[in-house]
PDB file of N, CA and C in Angstrom:
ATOM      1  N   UNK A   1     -17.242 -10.305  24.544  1.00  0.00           N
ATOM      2  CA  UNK A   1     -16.027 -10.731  23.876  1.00  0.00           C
ATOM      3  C   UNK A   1     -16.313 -10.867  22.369  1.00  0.00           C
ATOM      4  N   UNK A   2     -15.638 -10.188  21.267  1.00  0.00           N
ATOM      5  CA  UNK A   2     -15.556 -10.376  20.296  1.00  0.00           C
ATOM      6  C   UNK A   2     -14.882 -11.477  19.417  1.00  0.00           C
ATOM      7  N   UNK A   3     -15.718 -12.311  18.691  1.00  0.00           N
ATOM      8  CA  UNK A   3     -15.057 -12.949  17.900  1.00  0.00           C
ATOM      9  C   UNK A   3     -13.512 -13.030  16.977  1.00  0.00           C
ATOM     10  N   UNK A   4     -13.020 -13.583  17.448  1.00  0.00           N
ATOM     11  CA  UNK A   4     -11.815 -13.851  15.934  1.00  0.00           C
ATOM     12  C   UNK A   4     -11.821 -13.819  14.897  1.00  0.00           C
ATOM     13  N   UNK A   5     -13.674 -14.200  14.570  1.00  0.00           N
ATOM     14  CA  UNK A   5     -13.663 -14.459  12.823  1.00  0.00           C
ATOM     15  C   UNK A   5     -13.827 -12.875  12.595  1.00  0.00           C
ATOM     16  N   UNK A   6     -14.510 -12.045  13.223  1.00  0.00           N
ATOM     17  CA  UNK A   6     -14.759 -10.866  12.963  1.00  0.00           C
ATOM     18  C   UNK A   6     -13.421  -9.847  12.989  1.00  0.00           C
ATOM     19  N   UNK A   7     -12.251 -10.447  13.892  1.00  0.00           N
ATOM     20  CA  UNK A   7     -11.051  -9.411  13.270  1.00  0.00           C
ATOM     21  C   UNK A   7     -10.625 -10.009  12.003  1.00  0.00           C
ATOM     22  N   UNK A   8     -10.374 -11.600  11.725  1.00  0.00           N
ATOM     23  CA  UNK A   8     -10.012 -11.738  10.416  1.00  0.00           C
ATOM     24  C   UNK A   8     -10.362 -11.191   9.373  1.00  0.00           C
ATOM     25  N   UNK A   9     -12.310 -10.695   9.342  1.00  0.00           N
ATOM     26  CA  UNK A   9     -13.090 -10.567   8.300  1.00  0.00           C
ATOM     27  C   UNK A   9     -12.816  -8.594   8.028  1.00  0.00           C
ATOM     28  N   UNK A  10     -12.330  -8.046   9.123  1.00  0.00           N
ATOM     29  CA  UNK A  10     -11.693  -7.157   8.924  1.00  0.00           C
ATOM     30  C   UNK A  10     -10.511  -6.347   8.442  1.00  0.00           C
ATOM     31  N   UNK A  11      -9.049  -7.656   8.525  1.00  0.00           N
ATOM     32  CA  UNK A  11      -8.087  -7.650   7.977  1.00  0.00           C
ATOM     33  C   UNK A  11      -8.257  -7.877   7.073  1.00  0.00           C
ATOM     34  N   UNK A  12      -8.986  -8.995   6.461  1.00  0.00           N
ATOM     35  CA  UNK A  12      -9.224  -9.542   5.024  1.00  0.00           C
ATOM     36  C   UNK A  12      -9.638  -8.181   4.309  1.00  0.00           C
ATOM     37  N   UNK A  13     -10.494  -7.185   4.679  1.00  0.00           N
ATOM     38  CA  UNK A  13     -11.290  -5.977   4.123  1.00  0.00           C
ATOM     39  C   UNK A  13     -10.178  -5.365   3.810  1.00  0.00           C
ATOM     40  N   UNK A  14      -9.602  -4.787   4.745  1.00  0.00           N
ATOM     41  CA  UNK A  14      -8.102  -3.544   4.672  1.00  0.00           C
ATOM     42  C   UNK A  14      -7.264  -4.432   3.755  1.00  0.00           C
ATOM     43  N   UNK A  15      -7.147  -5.272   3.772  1.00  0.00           N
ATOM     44  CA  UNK A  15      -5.793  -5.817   3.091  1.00  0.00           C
ATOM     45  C   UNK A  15      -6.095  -5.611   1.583  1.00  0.00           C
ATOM     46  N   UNK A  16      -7.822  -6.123   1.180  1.00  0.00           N
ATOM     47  CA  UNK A  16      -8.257  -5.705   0.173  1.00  0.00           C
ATOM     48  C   UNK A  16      -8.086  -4.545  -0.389  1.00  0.00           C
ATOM     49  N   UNK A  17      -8.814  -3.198   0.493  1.00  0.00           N
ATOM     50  CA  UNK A  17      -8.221  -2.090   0.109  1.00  0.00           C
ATOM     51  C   UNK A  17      -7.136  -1.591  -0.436  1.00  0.00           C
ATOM     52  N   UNK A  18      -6.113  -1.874   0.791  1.00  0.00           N
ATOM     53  CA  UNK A  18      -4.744  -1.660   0.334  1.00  0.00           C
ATOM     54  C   UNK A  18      -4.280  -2.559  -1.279  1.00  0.00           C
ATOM     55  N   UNK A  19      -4.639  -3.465  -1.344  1.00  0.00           N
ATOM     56  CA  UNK A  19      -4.266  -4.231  -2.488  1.00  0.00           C
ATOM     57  C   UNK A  19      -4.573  -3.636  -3.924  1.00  0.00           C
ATOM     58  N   UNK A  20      -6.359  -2.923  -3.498  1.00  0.00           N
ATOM     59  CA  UNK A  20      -6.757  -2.233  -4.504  1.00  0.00           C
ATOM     60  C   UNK A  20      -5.956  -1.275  -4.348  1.00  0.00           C
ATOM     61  N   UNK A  21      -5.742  -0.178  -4.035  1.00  0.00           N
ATOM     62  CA  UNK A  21      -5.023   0.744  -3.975  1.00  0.00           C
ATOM     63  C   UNK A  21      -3.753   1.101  -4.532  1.00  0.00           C
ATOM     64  N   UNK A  22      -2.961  -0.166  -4.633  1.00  0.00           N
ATOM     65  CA  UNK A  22      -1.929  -0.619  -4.835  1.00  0.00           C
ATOM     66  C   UNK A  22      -1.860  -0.630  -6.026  1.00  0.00           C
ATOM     67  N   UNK A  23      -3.007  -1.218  -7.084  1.00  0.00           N
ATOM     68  CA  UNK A  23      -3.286  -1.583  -8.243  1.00  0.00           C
ATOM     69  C   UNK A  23      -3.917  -0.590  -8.802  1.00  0.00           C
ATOM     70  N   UNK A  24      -4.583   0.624  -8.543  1.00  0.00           N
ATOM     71  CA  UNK A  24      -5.562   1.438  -8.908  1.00  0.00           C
ATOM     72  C   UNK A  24      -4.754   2.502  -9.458  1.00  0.00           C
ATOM     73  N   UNK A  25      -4.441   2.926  -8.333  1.00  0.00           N
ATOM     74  CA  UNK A  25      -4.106   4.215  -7.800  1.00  0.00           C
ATOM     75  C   UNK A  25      -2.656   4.485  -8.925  1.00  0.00           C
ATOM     76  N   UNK A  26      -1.845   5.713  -8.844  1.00  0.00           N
ATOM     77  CA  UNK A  26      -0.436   6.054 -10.259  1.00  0.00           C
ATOM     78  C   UNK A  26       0.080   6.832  -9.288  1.00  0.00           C
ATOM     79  N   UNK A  27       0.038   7.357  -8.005  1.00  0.00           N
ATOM     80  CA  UNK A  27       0.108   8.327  -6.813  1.00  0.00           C
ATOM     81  C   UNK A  27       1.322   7.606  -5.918  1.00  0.00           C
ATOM     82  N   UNK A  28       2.573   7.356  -6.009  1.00  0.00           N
ATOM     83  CA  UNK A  28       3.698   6.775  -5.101  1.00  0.00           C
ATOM     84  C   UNK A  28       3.708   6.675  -3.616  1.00  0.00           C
ATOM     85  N   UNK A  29       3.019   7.947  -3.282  1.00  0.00           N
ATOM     86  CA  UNK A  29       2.742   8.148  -2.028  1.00  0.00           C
ATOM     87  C   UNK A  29       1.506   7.275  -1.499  1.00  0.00           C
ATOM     88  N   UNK A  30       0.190   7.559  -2.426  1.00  0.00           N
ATOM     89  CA  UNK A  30      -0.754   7.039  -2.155  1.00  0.00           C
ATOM     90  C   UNK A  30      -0.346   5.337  -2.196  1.00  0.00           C
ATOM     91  N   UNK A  31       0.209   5.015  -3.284  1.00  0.00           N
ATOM     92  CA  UNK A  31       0.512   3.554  -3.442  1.00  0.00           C
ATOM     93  C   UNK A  31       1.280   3.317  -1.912  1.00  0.00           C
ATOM     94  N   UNK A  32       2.223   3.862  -1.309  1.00  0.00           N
ATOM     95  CA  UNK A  32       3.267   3.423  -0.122  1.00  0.00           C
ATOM     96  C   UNK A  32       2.176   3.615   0.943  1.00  0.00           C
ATOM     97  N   UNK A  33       1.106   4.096   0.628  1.00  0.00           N
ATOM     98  CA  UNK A  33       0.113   4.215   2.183  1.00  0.00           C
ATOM     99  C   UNK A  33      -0.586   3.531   2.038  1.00  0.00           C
ATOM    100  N   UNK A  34      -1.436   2.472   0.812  1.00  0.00           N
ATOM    101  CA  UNK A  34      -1.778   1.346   0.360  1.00  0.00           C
ATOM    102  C   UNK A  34      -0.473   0.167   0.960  1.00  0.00           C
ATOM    103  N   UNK A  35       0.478   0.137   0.690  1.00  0.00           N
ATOM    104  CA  UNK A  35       1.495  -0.740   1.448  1.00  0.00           C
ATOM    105  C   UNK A  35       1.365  -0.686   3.342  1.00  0.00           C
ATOM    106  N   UNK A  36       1.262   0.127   3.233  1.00  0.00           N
ATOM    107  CA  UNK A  36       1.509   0.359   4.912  1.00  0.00           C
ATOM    108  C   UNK A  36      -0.148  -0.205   5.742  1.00  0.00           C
ATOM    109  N   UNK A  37      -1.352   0.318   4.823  1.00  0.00           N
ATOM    110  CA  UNK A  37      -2.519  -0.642   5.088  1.00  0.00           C
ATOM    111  C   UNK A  37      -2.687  -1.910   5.029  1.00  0.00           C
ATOM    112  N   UNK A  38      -1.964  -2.722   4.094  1.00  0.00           N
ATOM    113  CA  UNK A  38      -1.603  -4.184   3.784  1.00  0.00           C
ATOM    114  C   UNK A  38      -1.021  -5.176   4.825  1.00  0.00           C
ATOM    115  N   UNK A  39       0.023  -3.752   5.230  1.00  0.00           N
ATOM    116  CA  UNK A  39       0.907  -4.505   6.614  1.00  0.00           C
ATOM    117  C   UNK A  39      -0.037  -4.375   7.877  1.00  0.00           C
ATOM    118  N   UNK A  40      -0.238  -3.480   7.744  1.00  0.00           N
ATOM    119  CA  UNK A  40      -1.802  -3.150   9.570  1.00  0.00           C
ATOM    120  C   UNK A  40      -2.466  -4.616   9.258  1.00  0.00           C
ATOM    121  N   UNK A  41      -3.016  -4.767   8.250  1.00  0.00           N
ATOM    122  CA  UNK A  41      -4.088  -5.680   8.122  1.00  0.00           C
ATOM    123  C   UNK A  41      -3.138  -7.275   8.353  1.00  0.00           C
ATOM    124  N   UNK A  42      -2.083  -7.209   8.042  1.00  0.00           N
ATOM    125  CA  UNK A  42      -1.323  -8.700   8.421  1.00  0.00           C
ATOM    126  C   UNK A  42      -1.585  -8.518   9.589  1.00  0.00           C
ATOM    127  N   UNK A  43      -0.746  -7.408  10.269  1.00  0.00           N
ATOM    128  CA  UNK A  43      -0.174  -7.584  11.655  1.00  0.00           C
ATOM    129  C   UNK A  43      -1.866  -7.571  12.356  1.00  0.00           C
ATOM    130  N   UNK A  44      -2.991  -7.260  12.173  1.00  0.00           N
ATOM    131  CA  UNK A  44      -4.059  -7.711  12.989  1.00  0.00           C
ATOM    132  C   UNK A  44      -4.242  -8.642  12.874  1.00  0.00           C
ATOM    133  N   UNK A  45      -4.368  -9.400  12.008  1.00  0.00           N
ATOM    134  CA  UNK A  45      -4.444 -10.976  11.650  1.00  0.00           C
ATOM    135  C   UNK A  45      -3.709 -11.569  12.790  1.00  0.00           C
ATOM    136  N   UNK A  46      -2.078 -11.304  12.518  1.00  0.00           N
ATOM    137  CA  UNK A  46      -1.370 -12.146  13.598  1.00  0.00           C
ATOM    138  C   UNK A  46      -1.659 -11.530  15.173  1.00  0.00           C
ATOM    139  N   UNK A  47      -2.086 -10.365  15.243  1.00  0.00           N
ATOM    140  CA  UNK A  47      -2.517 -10.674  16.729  1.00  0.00           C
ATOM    141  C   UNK A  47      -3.912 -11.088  17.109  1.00  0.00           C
ATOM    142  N   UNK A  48      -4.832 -11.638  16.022  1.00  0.00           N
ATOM    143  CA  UNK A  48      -6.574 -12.433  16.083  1.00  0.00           C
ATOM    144  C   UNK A  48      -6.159 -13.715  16.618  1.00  0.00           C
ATOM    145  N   UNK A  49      -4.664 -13.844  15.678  1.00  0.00           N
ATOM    146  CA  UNK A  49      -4.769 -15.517  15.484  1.00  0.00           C
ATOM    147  C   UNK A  49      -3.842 -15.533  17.337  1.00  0.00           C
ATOM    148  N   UNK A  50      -2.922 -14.695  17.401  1.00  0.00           N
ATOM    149  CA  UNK A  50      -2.583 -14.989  19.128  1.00  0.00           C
ATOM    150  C   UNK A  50      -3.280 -14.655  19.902  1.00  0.00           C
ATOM    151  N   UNK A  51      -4.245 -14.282  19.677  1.00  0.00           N
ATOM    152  CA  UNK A  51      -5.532 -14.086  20.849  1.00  0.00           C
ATOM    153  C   UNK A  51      -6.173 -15.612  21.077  1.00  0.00           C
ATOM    154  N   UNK A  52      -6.380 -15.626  19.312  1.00  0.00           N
ATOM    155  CA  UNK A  52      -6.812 -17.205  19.809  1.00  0.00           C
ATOM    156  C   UNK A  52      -6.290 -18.300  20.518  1.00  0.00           C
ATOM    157  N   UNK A  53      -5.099 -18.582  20.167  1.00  0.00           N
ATOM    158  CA  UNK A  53      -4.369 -19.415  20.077  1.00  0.00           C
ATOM    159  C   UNK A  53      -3.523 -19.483  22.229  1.00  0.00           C
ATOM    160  N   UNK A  54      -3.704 -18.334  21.838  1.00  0.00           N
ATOM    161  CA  UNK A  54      -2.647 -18.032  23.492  1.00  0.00           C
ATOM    162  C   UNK A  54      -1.387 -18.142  23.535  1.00  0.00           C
ATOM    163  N   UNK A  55      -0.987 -18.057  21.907  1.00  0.00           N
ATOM    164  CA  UNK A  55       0.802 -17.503  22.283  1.00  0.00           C
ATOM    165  C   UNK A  55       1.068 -16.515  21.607  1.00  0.00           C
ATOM    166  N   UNK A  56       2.676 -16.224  22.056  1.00  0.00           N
ATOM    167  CA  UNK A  56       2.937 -14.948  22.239  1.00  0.00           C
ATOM    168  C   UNK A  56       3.630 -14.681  20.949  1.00  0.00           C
ATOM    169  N   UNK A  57       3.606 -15.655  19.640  1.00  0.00           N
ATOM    170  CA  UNK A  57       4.817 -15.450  18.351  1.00  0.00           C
ATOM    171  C   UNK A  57       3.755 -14.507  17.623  1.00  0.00           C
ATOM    172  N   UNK A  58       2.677 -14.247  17.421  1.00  0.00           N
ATOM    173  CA  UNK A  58       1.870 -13.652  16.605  1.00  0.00           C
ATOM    174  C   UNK A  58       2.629 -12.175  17.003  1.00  0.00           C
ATOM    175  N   UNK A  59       2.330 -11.779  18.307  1.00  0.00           N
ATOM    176  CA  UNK A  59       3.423 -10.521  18.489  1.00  0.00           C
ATOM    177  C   UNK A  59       4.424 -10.386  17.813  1.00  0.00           C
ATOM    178  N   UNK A  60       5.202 -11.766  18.497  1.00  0.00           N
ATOM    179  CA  UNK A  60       6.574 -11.144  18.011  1.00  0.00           C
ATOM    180  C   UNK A  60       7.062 -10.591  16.307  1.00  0.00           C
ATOM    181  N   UNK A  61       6.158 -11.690  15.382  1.00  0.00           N
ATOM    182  CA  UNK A  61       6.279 -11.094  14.466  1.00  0.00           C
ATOM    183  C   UNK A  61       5.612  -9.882  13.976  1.00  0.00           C
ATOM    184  N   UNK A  62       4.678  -9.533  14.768  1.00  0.00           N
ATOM    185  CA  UNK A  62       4.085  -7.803  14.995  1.00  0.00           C
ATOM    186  C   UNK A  62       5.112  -7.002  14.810  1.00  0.00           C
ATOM    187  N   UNK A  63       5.919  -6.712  15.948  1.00  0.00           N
ATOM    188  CA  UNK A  63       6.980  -6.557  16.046  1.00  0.00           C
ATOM    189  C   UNK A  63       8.299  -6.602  14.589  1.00  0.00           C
ATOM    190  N   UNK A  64       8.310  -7.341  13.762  1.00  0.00           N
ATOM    191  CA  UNK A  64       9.335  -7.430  12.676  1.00  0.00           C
ATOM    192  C   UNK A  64       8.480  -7.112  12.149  1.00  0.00           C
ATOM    193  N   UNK A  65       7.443  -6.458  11.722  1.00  0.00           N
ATOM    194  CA  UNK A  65       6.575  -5.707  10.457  1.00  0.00           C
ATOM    195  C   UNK A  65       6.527  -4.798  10.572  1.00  0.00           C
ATOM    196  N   UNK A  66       6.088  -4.515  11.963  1.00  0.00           N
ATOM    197  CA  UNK A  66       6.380  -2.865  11.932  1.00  0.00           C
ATOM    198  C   UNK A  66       7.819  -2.247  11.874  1.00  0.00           C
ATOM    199  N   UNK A  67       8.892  -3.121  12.157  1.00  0.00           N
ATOM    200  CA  UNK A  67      10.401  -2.433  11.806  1.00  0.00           C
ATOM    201  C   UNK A  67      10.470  -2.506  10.716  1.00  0.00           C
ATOM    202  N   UNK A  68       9.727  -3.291   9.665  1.00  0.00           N
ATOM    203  CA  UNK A  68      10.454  -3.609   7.923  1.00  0.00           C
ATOM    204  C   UNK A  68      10.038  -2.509   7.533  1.00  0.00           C
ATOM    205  N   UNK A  69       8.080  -2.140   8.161  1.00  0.00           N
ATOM    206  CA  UNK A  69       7.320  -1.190   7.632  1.00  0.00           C
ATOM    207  C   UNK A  69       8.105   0.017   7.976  1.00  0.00           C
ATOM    208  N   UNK A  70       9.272   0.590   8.995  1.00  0.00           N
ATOM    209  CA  UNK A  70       9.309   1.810   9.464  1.00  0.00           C
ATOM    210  C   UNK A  70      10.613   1.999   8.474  1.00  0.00           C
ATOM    211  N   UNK A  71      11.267   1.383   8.595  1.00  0.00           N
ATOM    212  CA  UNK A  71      12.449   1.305   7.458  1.00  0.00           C
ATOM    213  C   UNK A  71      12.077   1.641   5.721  1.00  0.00           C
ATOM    214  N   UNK A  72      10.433   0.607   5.498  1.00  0.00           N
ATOM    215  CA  UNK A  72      10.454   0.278   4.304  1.00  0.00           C
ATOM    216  C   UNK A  72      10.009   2.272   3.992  1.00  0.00           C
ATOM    217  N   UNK A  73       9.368   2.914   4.703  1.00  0.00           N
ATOM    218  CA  UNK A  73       8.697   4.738   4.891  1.00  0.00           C
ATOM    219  C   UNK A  73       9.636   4.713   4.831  1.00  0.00           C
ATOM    220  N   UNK A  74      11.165   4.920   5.621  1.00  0.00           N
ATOM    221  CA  UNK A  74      12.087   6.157   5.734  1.00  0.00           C
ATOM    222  C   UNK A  74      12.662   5.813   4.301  1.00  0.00           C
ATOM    223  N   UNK A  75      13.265   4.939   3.703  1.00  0.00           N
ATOM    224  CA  UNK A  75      13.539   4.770   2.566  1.00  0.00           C
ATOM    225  C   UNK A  75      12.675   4.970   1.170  1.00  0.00           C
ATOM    226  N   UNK A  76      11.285   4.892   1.585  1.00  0.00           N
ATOM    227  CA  UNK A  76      10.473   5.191   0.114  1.00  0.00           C
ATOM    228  C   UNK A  76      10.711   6.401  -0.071  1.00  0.00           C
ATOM    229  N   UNK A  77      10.201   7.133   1.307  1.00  0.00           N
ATOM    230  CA  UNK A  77      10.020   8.662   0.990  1.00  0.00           C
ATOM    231  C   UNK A  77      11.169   9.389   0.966  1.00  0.00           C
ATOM    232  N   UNK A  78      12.102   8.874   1.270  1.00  0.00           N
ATOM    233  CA  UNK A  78      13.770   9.559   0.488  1.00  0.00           C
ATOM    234  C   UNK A  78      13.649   9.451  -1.028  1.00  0.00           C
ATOM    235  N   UNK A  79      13.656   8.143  -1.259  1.00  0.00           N
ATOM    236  CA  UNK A  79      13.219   8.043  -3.006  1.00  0.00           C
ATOM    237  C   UNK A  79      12.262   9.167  -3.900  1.00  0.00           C
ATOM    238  N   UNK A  80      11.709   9.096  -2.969  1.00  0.00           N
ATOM    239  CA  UNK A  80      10.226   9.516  -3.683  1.00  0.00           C
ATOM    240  C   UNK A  80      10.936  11.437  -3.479  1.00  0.00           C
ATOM    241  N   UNK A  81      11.155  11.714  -2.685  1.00  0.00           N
ATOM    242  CA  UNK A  81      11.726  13.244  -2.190  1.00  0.00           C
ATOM    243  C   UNK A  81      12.623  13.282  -3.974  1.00  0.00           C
ATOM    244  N   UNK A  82      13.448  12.463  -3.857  1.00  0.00           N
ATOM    245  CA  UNK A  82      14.586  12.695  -4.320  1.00  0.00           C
ATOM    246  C   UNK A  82      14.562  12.714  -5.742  1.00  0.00           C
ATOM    247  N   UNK A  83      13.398  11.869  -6.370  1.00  0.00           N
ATOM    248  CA  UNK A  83      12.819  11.825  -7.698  1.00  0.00           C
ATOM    249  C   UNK A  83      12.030  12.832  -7.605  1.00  0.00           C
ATOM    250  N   UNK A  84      11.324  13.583  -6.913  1.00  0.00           N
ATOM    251  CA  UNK A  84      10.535  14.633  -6.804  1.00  0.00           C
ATOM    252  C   UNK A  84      11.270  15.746  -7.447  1.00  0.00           C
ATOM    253  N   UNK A  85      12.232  15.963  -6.492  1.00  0.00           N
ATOM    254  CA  UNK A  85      13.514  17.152  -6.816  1.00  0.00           C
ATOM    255  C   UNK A  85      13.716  17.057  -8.077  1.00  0.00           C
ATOM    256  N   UNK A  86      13.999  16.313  -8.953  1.00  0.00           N
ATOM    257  CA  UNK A  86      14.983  15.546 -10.425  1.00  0.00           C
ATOM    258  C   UNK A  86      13.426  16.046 -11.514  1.00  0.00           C
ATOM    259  N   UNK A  87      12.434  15.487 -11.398  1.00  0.00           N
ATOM    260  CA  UNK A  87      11.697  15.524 -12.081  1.00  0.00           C
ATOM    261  C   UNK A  87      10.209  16.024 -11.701  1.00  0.00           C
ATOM    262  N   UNK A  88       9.920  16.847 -10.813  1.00  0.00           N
ATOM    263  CA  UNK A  88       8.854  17.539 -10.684  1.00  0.00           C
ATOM    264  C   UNK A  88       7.578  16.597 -10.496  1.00  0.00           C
ATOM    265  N   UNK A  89       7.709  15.360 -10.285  1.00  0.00           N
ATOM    266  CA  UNK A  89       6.265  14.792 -10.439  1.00  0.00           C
ATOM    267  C   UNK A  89       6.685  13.459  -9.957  1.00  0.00           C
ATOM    268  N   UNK A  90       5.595  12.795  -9.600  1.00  0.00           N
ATOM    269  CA  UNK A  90       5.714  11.414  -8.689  1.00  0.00           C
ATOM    270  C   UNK A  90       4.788  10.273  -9.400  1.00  0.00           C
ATOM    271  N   UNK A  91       4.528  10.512 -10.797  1.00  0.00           N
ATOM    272  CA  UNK A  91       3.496   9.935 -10.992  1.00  0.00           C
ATOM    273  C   UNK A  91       4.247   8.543 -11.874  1.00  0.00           C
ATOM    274  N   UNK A  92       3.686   7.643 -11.109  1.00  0.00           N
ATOM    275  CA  UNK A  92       4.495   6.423 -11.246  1.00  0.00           C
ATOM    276  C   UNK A  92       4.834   5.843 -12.864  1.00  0.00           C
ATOM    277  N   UNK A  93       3.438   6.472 -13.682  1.00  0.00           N
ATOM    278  CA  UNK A  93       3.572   5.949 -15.317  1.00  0.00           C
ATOM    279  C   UNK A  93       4.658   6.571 -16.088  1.00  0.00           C
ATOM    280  N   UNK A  94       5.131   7.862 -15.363  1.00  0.00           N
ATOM    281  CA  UNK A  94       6.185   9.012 -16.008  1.00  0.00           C
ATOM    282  C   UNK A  94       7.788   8.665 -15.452  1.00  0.00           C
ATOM    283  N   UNK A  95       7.248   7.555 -14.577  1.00  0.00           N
ATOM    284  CA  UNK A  95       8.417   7.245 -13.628  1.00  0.00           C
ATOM    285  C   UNK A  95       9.326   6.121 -14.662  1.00  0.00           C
ATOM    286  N   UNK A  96       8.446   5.415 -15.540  1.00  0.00           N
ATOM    287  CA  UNK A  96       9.214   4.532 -16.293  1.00  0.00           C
ATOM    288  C   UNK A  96      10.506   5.107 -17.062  1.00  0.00           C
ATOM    289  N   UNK A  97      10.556   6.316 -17.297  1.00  0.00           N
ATOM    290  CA  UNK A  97      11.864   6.776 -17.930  1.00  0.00           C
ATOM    291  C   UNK A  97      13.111   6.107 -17.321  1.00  0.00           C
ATOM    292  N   UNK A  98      13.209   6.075 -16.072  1.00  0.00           N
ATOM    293  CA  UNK A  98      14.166   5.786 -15.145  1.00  0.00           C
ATOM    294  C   UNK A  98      14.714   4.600 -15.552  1.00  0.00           C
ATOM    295  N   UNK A  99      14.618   3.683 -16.581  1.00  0.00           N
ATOM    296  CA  UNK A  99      15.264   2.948 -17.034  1.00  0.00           C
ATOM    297  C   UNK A  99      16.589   2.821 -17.914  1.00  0.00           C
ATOM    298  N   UNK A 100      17.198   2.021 -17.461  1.00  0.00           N
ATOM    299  CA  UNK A 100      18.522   2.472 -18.172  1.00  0.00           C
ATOM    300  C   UNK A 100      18.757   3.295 -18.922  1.00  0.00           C
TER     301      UNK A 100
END
């Protein structure tokens, strides 16, 4: 049986990643797959901590992350398509034009 502290110390890692990633990276796509690592790494957390614990809410909110997360994809990558089309490039520093 594997420890709890050892999935936390794993989410804590990915979440890192993703965070760096988030911050590093000028790539929209790459940045939204940095988001989507951020959320894996919650949602293991909440199912370490209902393993531990022995209830069943750590799921359930499993469950509402991965719908925000599946929503939050179908909507980026429309954006991202759609600014693609308009301006040939996705690169988030070129993206500032888009202001009023």
């Amino acid at each position: 049986m594997i420890p709890t502290t050892y999935y936390i110390v794993l989410s804590a890692l990915l979440f890192t990643i993703g965070a760096l990633g988030v911050l590093i990276r000028r790539n929209a796509i790459i940045i939204f797959m940095a988001i989507e690592l951020m959320l894996n790494a919650a949602n293991l957390a909440f199912v370490a901590f209902t393993r531990m614990y022995g209830i069943i809410d750590g799921q359930v909110f499993v469950f509402f992350v991965m719908t925000v997360a599946a929503a939050e994809v179908a909507v980026g990558l429309a954006l991202i398509v759609a600014i693609f089309r308009t301006k040939h490039n996705i690169d988030i520093d070129q993206l500032n034009n888009l202001k009023g």
